[in-house]
PDB file of N, CA and C in Angstrom:
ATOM      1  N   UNK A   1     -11.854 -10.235  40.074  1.00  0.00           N
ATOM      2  CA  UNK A   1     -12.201 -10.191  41.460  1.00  0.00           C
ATOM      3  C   UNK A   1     -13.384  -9.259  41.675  1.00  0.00           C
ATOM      4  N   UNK A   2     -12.996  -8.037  41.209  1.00  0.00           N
ATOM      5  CA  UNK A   2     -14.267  -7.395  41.313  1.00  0.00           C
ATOM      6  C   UNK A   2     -16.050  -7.443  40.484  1.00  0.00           C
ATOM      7  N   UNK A   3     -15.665  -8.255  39.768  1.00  0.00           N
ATOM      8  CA  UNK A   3     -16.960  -8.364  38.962  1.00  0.00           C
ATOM      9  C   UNK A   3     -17.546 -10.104  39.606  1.00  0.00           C
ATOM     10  N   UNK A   4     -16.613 -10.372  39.912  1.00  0.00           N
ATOM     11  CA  UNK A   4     -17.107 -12.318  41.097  1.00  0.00           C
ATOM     12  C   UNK A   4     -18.010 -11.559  42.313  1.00  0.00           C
ATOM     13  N   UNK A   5     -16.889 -10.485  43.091  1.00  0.00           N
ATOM     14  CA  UNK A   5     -17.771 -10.206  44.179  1.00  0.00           C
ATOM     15  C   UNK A   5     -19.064  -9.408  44.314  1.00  0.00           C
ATOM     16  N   UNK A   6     -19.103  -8.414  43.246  1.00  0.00           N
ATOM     17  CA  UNK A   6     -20.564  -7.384  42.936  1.00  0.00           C
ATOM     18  C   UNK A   6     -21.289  -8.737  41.946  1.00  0.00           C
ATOM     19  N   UNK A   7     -20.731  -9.999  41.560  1.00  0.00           N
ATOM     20  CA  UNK A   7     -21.947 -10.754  41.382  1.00  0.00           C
ATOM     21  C   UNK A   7     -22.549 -11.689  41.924  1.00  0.00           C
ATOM     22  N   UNK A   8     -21.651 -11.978  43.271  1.00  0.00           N
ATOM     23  CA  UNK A   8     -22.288 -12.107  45.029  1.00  0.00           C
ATOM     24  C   UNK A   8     -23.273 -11.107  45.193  1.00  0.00           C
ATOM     25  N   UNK A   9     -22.502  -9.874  45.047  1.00  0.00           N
ATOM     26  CA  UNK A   9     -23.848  -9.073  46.326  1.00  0.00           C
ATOM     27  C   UNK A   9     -25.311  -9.122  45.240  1.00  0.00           C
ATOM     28  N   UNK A  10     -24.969  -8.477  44.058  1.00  0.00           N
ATOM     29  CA  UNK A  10     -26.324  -8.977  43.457  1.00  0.00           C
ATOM     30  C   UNK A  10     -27.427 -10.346  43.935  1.00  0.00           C
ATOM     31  N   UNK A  11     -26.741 -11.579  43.612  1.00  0.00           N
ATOM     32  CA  UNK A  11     -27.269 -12.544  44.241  1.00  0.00           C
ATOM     33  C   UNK A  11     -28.056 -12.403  45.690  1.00  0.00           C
ATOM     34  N   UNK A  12     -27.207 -12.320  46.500  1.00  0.00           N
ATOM     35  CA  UNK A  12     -27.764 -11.903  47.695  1.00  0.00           C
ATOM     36  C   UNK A  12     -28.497 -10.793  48.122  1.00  0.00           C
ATOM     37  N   UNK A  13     -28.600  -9.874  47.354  1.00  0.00           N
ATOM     38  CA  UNK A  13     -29.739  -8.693  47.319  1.00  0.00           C
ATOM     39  C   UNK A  13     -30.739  -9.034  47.008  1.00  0.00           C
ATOM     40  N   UNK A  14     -30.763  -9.899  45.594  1.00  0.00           N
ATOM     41  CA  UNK A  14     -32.031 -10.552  44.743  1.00  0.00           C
ATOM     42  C   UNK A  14     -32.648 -11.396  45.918  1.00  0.00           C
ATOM     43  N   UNK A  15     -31.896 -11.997  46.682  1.00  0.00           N
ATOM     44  CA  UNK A  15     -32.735 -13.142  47.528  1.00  0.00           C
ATOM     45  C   UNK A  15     -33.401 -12.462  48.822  1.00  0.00           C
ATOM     46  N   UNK A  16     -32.982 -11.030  49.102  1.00  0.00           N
ATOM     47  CA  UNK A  16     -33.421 -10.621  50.396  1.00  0.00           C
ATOM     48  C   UNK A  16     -34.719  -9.486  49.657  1.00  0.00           C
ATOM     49  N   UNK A  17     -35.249 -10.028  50.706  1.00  0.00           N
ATOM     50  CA  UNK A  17     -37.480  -9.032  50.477  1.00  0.00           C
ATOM     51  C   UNK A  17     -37.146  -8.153  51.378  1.00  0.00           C
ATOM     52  N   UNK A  18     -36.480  -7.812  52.030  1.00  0.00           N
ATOM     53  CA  UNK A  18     -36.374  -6.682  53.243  1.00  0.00           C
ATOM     54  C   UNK A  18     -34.975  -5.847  53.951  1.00  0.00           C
ATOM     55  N   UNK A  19     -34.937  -5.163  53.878  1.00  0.00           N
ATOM     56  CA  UNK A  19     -33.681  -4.203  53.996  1.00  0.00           C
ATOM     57  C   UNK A  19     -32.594  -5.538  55.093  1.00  0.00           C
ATOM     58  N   UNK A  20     -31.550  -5.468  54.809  1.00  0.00           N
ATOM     59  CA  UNK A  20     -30.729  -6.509  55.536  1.00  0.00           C
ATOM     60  C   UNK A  20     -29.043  -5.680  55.336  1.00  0.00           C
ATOM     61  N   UNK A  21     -28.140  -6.125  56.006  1.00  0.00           N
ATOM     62  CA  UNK A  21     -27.023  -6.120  55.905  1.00  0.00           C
ATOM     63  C   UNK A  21     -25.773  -7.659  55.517  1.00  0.00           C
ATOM     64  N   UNK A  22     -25.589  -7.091  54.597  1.00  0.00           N
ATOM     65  CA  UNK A  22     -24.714  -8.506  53.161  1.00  0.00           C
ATOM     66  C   UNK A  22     -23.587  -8.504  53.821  1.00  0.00           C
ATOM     67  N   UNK A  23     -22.926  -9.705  53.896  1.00  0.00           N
ATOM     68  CA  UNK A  23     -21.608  -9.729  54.660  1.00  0.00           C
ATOM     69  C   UNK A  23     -21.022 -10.291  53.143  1.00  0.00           C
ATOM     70  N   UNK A  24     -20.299  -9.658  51.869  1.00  0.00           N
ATOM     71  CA  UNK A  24     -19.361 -10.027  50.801  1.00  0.00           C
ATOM     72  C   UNK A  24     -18.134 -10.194  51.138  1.00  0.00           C
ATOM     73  N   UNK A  25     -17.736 -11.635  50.690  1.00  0.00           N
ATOM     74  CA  UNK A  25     -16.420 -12.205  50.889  1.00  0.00           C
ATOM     75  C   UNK A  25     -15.745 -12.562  49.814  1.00  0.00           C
ATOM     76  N   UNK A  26     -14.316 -12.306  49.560  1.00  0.00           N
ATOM     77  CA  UNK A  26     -14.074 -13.200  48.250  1.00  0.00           C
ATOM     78  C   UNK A  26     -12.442 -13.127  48.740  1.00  0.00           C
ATOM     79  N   UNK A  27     -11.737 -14.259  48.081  1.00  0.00           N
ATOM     80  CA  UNK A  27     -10.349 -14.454  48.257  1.00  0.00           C
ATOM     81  C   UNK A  27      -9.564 -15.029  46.980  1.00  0.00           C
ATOM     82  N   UNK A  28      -8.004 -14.873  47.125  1.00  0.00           N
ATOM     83  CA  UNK A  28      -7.727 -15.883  46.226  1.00  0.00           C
ATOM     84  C   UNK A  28      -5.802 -15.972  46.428  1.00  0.00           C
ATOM     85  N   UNK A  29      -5.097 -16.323  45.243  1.00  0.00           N
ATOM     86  CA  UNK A  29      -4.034 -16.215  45.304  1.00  0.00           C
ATOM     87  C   UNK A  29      -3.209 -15.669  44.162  1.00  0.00           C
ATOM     88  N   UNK A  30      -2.217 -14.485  44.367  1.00  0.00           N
ATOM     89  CA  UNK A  30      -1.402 -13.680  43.285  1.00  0.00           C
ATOM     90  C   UNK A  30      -0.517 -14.822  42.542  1.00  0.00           C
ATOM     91  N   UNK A  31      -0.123 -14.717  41.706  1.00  0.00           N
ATOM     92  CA  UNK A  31       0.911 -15.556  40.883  1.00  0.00           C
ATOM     93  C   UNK A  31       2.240 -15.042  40.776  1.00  0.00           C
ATOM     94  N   UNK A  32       3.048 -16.562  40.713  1.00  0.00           N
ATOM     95  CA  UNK A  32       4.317 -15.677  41.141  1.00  0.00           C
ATOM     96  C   UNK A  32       5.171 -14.655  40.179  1.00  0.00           C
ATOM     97  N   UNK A  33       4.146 -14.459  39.403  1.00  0.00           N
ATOM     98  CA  UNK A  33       4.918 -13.245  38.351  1.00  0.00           C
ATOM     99  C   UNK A  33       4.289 -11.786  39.187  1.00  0.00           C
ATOM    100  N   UNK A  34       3.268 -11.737  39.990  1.00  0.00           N
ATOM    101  CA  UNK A  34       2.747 -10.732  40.839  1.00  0.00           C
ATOM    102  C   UNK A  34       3.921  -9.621  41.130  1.00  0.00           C
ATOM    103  N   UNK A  35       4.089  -8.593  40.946  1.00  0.00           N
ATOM    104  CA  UNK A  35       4.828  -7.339  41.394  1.00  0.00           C
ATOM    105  C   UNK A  35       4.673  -7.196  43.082  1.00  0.00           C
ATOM    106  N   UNK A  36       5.482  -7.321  43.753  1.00  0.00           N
ATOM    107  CA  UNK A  36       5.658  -6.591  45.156  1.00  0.00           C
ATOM    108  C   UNK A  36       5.501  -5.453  45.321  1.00  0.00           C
ATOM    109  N   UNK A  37       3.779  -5.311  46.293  1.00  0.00           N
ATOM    110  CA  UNK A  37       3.969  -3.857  46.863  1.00  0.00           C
ATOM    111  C   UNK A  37       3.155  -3.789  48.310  1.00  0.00           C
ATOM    112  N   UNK A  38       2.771  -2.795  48.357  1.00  0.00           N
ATOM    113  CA  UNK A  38       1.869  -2.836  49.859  1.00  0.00           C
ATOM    114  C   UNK A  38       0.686  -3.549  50.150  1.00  0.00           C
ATOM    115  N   UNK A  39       0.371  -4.267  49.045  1.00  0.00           N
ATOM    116  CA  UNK A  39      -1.007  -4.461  48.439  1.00  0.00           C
ATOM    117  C   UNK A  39      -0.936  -6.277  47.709  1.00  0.00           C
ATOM    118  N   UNK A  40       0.254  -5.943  47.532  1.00  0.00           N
ATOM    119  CA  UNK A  40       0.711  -7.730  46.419  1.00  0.00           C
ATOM    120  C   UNK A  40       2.007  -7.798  47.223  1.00  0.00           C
ATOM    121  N   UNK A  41       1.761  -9.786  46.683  1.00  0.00           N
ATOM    122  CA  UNK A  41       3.037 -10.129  46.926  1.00  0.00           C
ATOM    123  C   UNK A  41       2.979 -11.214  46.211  1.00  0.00           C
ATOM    124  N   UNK A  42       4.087 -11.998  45.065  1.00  0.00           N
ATOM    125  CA  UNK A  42       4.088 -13.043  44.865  1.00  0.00           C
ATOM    126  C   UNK A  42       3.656 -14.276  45.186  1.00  0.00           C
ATOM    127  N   UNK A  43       3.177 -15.070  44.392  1.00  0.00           N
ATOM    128  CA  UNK A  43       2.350 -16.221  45.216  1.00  0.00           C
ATOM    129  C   UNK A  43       1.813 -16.196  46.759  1.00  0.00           C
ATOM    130  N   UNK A  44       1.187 -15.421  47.111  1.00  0.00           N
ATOM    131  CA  UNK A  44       0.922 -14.807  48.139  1.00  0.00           C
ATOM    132  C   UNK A  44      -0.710 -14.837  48.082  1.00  0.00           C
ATOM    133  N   UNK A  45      -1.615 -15.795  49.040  1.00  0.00           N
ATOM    134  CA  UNK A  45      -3.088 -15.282  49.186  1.00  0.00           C
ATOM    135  C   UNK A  45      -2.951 -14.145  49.635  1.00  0.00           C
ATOM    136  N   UNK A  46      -4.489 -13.545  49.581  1.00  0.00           N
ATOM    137  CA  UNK A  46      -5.184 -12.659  49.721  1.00  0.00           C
ATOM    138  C   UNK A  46      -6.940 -12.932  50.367  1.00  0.00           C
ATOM    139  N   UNK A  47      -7.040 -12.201  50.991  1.00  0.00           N
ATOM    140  CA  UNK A  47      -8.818 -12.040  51.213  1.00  0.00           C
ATOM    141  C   UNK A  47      -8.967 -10.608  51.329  1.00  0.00           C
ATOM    142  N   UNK A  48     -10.775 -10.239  51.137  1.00  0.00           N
ATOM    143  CA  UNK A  48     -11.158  -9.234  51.151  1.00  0.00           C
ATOM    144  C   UNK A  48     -12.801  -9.395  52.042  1.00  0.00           C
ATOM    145  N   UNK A  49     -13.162  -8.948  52.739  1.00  0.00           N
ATOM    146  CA  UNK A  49     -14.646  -8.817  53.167  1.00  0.00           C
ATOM    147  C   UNK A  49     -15.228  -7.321  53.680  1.00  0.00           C
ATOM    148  N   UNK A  50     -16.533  -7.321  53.105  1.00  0.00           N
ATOM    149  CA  UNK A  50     -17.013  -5.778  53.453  1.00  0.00           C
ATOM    150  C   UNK A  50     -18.825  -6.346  53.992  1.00  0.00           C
ATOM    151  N   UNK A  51     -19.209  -5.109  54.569  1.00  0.00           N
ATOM    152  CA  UNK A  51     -20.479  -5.364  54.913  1.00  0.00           C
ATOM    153  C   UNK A  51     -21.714  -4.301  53.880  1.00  0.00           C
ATOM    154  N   UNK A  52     -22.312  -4.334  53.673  1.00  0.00           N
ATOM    155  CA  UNK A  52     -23.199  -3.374  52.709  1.00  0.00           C
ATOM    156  C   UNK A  52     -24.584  -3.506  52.639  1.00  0.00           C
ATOM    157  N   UNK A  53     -25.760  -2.798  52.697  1.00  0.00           N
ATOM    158  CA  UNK A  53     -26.930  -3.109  53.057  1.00  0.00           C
ATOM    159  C   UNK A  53     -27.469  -3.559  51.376  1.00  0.00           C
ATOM    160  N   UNK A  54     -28.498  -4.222  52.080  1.00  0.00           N
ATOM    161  CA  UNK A  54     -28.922  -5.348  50.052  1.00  0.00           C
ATOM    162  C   UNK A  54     -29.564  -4.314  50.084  1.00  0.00           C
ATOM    163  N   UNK A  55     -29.854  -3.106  49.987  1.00  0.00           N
ATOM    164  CA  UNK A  55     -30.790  -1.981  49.370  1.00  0.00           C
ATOM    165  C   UNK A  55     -29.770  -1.020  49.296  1.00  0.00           C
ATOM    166  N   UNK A  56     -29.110  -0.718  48.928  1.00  0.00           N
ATOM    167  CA  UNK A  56     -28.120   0.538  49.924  1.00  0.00           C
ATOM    168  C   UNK A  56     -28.779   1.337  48.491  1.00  0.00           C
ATOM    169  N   UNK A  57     -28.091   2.895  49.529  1.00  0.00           N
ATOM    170  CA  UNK A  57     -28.395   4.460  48.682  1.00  0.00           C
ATOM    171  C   UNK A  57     -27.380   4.473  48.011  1.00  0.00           C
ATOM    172  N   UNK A  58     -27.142   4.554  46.625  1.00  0.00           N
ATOM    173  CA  UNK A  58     -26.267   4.724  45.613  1.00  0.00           C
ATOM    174  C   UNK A  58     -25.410   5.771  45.393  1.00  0.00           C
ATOM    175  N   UNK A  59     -24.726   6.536  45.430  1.00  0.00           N
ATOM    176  CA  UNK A  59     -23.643   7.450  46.110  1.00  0.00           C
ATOM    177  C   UNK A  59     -23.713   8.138  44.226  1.00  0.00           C
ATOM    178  N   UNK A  60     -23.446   7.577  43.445  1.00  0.00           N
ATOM    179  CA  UNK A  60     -22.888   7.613  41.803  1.00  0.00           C
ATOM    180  C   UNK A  60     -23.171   5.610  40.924  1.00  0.00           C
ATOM    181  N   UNK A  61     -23.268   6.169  39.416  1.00  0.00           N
ATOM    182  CA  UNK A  61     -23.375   5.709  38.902  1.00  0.00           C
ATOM    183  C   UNK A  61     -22.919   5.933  37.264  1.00  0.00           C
ATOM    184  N   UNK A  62     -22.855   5.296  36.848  1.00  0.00           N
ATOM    185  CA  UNK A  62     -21.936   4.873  35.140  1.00  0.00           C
ATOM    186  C   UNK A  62     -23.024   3.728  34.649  1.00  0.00           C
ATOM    187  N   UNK A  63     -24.161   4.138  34.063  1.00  0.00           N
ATOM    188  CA  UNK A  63     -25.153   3.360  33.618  1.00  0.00           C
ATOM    189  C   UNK A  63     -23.915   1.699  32.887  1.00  0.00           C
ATOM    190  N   UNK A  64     -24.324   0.251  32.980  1.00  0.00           N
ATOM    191  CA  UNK A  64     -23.895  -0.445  32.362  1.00  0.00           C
ATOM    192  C   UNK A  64     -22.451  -0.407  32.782  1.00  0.00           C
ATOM    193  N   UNK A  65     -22.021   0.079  33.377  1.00  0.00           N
ATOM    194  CA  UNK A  65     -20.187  -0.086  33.668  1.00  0.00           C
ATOM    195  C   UNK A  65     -20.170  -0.302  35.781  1.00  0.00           C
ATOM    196  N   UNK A  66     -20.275   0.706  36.650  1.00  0.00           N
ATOM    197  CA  UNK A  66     -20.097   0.379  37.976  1.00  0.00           C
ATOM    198  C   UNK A  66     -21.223   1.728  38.872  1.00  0.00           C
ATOM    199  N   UNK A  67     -21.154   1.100  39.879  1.00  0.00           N
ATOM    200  CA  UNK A  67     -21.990   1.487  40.712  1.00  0.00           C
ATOM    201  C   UNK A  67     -20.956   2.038  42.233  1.00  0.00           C
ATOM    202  N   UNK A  68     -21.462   3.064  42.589  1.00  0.00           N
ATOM    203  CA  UNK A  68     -20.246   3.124  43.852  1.00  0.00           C
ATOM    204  C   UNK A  68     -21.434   3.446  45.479  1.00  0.00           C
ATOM    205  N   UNK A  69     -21.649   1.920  46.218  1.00  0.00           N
ATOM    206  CA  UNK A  69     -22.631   2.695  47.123  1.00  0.00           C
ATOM    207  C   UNK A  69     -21.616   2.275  48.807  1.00  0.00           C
ATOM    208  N   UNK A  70     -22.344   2.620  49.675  1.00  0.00           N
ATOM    209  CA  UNK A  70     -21.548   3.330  51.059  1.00  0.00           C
ATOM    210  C   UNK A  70     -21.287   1.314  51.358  1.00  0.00           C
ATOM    211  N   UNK A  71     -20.430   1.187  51.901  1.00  0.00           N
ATOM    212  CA  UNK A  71     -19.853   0.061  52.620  1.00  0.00           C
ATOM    213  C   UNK A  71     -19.345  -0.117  53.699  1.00  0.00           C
ATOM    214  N   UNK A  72     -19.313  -0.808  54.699  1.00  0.00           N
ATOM    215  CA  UNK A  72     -18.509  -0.764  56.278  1.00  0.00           C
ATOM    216  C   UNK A  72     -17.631  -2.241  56.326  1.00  0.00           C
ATOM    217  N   UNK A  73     -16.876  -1.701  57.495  1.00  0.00           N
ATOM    218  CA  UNK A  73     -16.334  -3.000  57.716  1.00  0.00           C
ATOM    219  C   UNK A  73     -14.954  -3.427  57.215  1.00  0.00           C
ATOM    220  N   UNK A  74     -14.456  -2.797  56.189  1.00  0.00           N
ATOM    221  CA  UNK A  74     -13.559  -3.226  55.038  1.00  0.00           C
ATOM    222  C   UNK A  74     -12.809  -3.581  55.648  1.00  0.00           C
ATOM    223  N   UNK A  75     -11.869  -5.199  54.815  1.00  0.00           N
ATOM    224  CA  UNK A  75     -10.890  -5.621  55.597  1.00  0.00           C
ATOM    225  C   UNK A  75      -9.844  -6.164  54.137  1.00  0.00           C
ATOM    226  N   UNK A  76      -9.111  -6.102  53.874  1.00  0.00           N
ATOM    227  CA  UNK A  76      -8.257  -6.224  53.226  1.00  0.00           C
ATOM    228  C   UNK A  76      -7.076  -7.223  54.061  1.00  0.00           C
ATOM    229  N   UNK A  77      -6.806  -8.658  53.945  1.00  0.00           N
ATOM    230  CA  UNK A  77      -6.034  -9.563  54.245  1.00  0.00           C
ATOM    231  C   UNK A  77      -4.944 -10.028  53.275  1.00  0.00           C
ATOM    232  N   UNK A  78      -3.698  -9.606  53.226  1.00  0.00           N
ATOM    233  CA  UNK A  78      -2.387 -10.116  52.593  1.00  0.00           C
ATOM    234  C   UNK A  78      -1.410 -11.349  53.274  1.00  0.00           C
ATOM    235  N   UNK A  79      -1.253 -12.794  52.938  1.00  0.00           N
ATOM    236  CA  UNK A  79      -0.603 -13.490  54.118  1.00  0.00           C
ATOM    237  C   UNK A  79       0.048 -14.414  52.648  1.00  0.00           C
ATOM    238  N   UNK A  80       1.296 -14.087  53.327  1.00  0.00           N
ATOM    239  CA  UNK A  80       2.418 -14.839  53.098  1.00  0.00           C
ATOM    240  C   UNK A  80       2.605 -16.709  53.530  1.00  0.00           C
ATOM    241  N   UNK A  81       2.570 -16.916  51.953  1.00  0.00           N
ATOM    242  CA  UNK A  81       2.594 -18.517  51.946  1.00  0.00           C
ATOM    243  C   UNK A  81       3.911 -19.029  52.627  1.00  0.00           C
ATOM    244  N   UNK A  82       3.585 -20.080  53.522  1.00  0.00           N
ATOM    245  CA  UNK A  82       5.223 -20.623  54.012  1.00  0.00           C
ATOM    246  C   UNK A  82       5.454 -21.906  54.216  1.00  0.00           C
TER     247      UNK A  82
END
């Protein structure tokens, strides 16, 4: 999940010539071997969306491994299949 969606925002950074704000989306569904917690639930979708500027100021870095820069918006969606 996390390496699908930082290879959205890449994409969409590469395509923008001028400071902009990226709306990253990604979703999917846990399997029913998934552990129950605040966060999971068995066969249970999920979504996630954040907003982040295609230039943003880089907070830290881990050359070749992750990048950590400022984000807004965060939404974290858990919904029970029925």
């Amino acid at each position: 999940m996390r390496r699908s969606a930082l290879g959205l925002l890449f994409l969409c950074a590469g395509l923008s010539l001028s400071a902009a704000t990226l709306t990253v989306t990604t979703a999917g569904t846990f399997s029913a071997t998934t552990p129950s917690s605040s966060w999971t639930a068995p066969s249970t979708s999920w979504s996630i969306s954040f907003n982040v500027a295609s230039n943003p100021v880089v907070n830290s870095s881990a050359a070749g491994e992750d990048f950590d820069a400022p984000v807004t918006n965060f939404v974290y969606k858990l919904k029970a299949l029925r």
